[in-house]
C-alpha atoms as a PDB file:
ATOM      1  CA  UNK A   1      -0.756  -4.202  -8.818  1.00  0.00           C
ATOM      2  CA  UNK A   2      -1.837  -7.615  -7.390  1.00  0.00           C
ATOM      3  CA  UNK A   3      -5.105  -8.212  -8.660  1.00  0.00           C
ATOM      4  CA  UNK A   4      -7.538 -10.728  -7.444  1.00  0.00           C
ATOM      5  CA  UNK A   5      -6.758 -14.111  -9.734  1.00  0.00           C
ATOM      6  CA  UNK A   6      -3.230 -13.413  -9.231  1.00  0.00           C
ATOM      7  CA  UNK A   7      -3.528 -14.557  -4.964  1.00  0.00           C
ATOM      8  CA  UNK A   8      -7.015 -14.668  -3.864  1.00  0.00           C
ATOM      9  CA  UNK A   9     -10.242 -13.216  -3.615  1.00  0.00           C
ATOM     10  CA  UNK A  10     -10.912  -9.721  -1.336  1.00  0.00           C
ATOM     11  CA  UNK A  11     -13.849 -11.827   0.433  1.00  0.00           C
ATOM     12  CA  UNK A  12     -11.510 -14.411   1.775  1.00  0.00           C
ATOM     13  CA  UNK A  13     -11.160 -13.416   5.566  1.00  0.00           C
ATOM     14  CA  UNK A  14      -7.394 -12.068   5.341  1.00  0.00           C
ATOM     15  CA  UNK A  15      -7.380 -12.359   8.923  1.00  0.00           C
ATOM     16  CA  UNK A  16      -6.278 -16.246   8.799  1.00  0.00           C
ATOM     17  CA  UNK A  17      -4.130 -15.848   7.156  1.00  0.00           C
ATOM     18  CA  UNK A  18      -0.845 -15.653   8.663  1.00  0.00           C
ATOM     19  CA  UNK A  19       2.322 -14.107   7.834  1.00  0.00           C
ATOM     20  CA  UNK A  20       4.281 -16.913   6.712  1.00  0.00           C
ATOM     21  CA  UNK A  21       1.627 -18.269   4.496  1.00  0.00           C
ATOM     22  CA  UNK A  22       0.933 -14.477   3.215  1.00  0.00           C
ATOM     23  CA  UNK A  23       4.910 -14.434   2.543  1.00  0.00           C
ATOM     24  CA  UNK A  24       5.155 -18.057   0.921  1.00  0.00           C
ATOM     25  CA  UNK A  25       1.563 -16.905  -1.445  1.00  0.00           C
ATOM     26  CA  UNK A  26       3.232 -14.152  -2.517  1.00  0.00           C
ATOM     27  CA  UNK A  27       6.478 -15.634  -3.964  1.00  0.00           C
ATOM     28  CA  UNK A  28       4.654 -18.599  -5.435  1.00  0.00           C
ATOM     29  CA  UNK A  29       2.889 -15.648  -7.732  1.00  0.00           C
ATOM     30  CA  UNK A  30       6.151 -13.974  -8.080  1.00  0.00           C
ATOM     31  CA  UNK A  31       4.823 -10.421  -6.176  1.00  0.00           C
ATOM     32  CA  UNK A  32       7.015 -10.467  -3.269  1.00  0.00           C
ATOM     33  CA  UNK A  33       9.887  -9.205  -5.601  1.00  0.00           C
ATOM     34  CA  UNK A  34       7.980  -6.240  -7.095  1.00  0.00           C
ATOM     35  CA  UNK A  35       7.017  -5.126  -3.263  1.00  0.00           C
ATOM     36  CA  UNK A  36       9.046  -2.187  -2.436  1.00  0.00           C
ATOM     37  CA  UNK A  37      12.141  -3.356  -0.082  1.00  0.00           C
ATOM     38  CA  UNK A  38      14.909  -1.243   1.385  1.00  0.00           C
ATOM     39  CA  UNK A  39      17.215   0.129  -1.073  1.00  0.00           C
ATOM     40  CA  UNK A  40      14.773   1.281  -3.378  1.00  0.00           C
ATOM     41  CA  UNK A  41      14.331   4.953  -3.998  1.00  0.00           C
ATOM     42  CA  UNK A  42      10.669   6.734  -2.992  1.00  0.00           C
ATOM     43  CA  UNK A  43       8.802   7.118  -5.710  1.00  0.00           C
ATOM     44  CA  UNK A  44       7.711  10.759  -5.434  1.00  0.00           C
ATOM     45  CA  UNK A  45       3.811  10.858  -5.957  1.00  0.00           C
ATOM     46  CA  UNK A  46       1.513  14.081  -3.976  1.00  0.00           C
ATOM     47  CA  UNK A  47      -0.608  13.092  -1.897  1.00  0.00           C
ATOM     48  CA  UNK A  48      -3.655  15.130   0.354  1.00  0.00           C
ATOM     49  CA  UNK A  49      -3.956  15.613   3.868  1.00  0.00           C
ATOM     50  CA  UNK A  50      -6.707  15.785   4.886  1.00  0.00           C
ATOM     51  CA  UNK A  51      -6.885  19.092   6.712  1.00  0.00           C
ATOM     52  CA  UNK A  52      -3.854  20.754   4.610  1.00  0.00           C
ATOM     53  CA  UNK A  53      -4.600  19.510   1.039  1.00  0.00           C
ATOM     54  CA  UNK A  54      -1.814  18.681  -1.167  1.00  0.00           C
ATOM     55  CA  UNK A  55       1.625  17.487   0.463  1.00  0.00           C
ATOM     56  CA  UNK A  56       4.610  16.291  -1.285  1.00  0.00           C
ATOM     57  CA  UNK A  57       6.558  13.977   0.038  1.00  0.00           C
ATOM     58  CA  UNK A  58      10.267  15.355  -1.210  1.00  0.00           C
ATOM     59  CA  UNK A  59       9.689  18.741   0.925  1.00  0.00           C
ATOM     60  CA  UNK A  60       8.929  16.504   3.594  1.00  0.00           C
ATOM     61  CA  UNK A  61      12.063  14.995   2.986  1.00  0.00           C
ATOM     62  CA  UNK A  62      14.221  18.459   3.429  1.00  0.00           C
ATOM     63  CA  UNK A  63      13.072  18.472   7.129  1.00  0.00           C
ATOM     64  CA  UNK A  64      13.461  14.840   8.327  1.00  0.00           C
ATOM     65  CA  UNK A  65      12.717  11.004   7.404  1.00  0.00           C
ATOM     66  CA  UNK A  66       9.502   9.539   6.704  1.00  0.00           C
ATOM     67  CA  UNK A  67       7.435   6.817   7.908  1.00  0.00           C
ATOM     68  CA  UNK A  68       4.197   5.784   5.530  1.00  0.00           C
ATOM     69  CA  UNK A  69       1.663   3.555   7.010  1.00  0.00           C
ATOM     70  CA  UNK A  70      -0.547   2.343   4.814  1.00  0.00           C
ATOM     71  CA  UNK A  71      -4.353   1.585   5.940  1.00  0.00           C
ATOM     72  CA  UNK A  72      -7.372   0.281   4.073  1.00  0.00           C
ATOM     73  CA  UNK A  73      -9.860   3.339   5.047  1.00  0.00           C
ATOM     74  CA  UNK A  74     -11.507   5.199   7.938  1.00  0.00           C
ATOM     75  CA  UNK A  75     -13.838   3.083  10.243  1.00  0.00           C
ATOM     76  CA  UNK A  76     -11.761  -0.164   8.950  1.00  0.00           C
ATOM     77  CA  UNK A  77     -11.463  -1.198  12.951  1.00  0.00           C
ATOM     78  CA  UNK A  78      -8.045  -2.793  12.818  1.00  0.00           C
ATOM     79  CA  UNK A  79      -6.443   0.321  10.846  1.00  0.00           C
ATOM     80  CA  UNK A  80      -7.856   2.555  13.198  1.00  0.00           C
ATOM     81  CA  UNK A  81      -6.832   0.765  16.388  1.00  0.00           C
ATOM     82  CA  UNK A  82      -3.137   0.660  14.815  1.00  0.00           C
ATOM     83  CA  UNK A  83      -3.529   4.531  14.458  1.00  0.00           C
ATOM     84  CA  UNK A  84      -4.232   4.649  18.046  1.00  0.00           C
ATOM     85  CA  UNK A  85      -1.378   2.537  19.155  1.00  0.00           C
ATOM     86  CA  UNK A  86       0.914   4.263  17.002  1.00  0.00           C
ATOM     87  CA  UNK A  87      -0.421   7.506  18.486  1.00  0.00           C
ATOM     88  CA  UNK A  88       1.328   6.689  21.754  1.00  0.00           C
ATOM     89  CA  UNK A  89       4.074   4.139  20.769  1.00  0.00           C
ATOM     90  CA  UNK A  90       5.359   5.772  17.550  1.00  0.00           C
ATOM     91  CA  UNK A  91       4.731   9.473  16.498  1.00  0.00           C
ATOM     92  CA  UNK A  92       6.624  11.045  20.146  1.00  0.00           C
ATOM     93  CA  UNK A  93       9.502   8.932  19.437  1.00  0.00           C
ATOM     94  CA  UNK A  94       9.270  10.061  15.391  1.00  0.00           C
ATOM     95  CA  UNK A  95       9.178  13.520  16.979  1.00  0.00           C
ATOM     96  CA  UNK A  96      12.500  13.490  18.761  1.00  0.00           C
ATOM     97  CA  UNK A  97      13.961  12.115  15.757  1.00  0.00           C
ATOM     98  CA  UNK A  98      12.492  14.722  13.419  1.00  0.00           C
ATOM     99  CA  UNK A  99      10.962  12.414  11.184  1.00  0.00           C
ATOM    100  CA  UNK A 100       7.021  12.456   9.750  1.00  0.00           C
ATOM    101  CA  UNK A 101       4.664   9.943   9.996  1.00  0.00           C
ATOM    102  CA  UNK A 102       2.077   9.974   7.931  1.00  0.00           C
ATOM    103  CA  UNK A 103      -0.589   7.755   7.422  1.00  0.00           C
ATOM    104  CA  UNK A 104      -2.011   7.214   4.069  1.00  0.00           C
ATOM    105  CA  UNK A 105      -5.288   5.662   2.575  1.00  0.00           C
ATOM    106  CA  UNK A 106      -6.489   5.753  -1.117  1.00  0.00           C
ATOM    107  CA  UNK A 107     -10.063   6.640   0.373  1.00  0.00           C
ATOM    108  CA  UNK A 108     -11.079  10.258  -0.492  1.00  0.00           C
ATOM    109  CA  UNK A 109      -9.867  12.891   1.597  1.00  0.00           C
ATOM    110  CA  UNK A 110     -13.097  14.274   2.979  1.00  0.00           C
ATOM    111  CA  UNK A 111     -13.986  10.822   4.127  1.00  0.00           C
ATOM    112  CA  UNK A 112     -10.327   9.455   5.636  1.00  0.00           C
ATOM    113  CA  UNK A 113     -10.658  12.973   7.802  1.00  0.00           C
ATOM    114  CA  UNK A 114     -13.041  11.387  10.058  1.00  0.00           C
ATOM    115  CA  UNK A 115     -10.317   8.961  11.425  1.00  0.00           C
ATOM    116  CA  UNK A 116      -7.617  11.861  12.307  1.00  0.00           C
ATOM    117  CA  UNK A 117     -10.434  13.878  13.534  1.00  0.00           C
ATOM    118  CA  UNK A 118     -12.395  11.368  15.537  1.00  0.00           C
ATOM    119  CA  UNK A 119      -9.287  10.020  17.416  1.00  0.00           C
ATOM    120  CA  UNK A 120      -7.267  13.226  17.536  1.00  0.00           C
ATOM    121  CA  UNK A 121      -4.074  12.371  15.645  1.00  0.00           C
ATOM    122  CA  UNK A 122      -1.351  14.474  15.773  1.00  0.00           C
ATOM    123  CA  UNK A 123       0.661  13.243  12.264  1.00  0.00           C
ATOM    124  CA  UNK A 124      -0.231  13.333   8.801  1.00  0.00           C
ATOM    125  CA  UNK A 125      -3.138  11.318   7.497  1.00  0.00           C
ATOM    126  CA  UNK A 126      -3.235  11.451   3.487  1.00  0.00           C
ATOM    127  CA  UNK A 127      -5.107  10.339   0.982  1.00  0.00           C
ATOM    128  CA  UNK A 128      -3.848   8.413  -2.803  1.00  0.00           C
ATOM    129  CA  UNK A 129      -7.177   8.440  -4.034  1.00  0.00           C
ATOM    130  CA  UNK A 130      -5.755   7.621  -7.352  1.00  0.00           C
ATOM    131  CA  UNK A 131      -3.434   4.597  -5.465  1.00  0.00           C
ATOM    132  CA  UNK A 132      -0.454   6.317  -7.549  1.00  0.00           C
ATOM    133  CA  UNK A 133       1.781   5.824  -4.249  1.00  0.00           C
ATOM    134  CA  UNK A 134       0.355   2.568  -3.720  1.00  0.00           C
ATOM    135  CA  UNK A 135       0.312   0.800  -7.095  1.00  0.00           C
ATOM    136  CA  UNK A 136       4.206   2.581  -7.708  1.00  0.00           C
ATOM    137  CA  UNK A 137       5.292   0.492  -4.150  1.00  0.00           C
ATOM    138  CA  UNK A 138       3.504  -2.599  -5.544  1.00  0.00           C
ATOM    139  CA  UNK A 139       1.751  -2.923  -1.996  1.00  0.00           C
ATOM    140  CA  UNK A 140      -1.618  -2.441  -3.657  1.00  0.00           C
ATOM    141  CA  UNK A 141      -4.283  -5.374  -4.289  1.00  0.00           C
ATOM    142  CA  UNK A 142      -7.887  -5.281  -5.738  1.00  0.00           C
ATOM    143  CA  UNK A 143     -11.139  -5.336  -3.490  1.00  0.00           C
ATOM    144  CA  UNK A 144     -14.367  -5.454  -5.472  1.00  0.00           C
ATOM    145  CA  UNK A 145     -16.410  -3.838  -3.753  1.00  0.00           C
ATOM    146  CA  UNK A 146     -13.787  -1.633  -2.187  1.00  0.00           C
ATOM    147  CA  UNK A 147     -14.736   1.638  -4.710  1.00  0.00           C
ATOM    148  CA  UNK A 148     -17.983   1.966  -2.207  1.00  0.00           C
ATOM    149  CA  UNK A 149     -16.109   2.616   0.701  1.00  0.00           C
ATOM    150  CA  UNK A 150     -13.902   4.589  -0.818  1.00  0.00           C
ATOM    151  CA  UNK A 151     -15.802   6.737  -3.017  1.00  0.00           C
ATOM    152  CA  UNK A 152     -12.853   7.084  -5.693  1.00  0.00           C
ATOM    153  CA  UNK A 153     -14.421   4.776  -8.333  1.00  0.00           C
ATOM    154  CA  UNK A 154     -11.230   2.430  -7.588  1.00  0.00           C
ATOM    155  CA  UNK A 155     -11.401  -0.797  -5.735  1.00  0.00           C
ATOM    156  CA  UNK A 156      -7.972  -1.256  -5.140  1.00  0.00           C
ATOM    157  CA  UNK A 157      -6.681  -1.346  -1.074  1.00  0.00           C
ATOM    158  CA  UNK A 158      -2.881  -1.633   0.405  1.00  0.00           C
ATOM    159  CA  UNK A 159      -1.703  -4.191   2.520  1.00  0.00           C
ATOM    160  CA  UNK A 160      -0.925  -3.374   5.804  1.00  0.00           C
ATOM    161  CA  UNK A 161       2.575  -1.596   5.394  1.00  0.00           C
ATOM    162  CA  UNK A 162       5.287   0.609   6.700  1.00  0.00           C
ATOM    163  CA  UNK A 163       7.814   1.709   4.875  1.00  0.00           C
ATOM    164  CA  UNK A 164      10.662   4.186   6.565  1.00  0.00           C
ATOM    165  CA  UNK A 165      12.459   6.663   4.133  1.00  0.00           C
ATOM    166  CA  UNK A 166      15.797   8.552   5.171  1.00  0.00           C
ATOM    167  CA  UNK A 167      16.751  11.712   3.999  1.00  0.00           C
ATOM    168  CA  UNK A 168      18.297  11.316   0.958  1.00  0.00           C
ATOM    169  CA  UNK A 169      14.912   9.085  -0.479  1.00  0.00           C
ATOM    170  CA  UNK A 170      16.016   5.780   0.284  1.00  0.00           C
ATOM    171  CA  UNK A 171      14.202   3.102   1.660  1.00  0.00           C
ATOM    172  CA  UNK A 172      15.623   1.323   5.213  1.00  0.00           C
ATOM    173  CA  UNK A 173      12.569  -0.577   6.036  1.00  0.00           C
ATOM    174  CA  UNK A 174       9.654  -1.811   3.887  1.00  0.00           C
ATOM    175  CA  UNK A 175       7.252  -4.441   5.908  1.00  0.00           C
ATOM    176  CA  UNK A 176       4.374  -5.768   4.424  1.00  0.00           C
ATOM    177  CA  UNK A 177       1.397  -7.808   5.970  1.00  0.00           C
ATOM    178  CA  UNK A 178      -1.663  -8.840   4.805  1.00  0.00           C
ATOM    179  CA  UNK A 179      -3.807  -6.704   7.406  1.00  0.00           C
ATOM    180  CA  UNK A 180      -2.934  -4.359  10.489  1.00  0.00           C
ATOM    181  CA  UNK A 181      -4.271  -7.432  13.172  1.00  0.00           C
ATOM    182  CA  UNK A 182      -0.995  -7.132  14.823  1.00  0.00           C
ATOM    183  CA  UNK A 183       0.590  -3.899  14.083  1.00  0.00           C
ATOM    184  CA  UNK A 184       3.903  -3.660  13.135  1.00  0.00           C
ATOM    185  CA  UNK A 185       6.008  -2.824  16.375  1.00  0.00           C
ATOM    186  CA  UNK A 186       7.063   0.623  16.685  1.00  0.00           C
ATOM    187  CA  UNK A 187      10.485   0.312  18.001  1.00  0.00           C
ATOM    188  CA  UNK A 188      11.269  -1.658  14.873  1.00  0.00           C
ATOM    189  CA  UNK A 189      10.358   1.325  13.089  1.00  0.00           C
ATOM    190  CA  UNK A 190      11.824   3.699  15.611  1.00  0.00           C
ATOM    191  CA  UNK A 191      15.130   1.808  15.199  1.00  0.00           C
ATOM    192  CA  UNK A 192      14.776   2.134  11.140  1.00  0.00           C
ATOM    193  CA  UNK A 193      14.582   5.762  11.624  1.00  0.00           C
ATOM    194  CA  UNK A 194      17.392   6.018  14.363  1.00  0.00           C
ATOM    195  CA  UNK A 195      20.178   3.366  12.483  1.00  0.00           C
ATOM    196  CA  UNK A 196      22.969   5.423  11.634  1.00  0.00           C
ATOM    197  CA  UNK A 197      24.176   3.276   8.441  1.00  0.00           C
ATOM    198  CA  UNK A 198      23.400   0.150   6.460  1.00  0.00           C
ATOM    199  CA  UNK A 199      19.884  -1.255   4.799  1.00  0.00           C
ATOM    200  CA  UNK A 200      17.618  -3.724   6.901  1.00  0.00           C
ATOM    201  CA  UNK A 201      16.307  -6.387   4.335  1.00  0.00           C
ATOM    202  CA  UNK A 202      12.924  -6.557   3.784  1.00  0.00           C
ATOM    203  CA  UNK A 203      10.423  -7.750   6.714  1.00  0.00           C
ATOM    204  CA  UNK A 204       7.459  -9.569   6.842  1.00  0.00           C
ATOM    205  CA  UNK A 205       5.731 -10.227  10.332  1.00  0.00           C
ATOM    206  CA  UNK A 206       8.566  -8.755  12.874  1.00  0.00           C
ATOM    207  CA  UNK A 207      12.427  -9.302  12.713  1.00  0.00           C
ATOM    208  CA  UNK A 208      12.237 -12.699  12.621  1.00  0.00           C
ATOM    209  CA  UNK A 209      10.943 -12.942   9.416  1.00  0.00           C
ATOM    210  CA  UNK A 210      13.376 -10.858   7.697  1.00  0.00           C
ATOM    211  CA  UNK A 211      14.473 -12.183   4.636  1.00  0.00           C
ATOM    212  CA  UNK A 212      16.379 -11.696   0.687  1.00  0.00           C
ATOM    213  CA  UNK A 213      13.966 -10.338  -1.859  1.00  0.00           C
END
């Protein structure tokens, strides 16, 4: 878990910073090789939707890939305009495909509802209230503060990331950013889903940016 001394403070305005800087700040503290990155296997953790309760991601797995996106919390604007665009843009061409998306939060359940309800989602939105998912992909950072929001007596919050899972529970795309202010494009994670062989390196800030661990 990236905690606050080891990159900066949660009250800096993440917003400026951009993704090359995010990328070089994270090396320089040696984080960006604990980040999940494709080739790793999913770490199986339950999580709960929040209309179905309890899913688990490896019976998800019998029926088709996955694709996690990972948001801060309901009425965090930027999250839940990415939602929106990804309502559109991603989760019809996830459907042809057979693969889940699922959005996921470590705010309690009964509060992250609001977002899927409010906007009408059609996908998964789950919550890892206990940031077991989160802190396990090393995507997770701490937020003082952030426990309010939440109401899970944690303060830590995920960076904005998407990480694409095939079949077999095997990561093909893992891209990390500090904040959803540009959301990660969907046909990049549309092609993850759809490439027939082979691992995509890790990505920060579009396919430009890919790069080694």
């Amino acid at each position: 878990m990236v905690t606050e001394g080891a990159m900066m403070t949660a009250t800096q305005d993440r917003s400026r910073v951009d993704d090359g800087a995010f990328r070089q700040l994270l090396e320089r503290n040696a984080i960006w090789n604990r980040m999940v990155t494709a080739g790793d296997r999913l770490p199986i953790h339950p999580l709960v939707e929040v209309d179905l309760g309890p899913i688990h991601l490896d019976r998800l797995l019998h029926t088709g890939p996955l694709v996690l996106a990972f948001i801060r919390y309901a009425n965090s604007p930027d999250c839940e305009a990415a939602l929106l665009d990804y309502r559109t843009s991603l989760a019809p061409a996830l459907r042809t495909l057979d693969a889940h998306l699922v959005a996921v939060s470590p705010q309690r359940p009964e509060r992250l509802a609001a977002v899927k309800h409010r906007h009408d989602l059609d996908f998964l939105v789950a919550a890892d209230p206990r940031h077991a998912l989160i802190g396990a992909l090393n995507i997770g950072f701490t937020a003082p503060g952030a426990d309010t929001v939440l109401g899970t007596r944690q303060s830590v919050l995920p960076f904005a990331a998407v990480v694409v899972v095939d079949r077999t529970g095997v990561v093909r795309l893992a891209e990390v950013r500090p904040d959803w202010s540009t959301p990660i494009a969907a046909d990049r994670i549309v092609a993850a889903v759809a490439r027939p062989g082979g691992l995509p390196a890790r990505a920060l800030g579009g396919p430009d940016r890919c790069g080694p661990r």
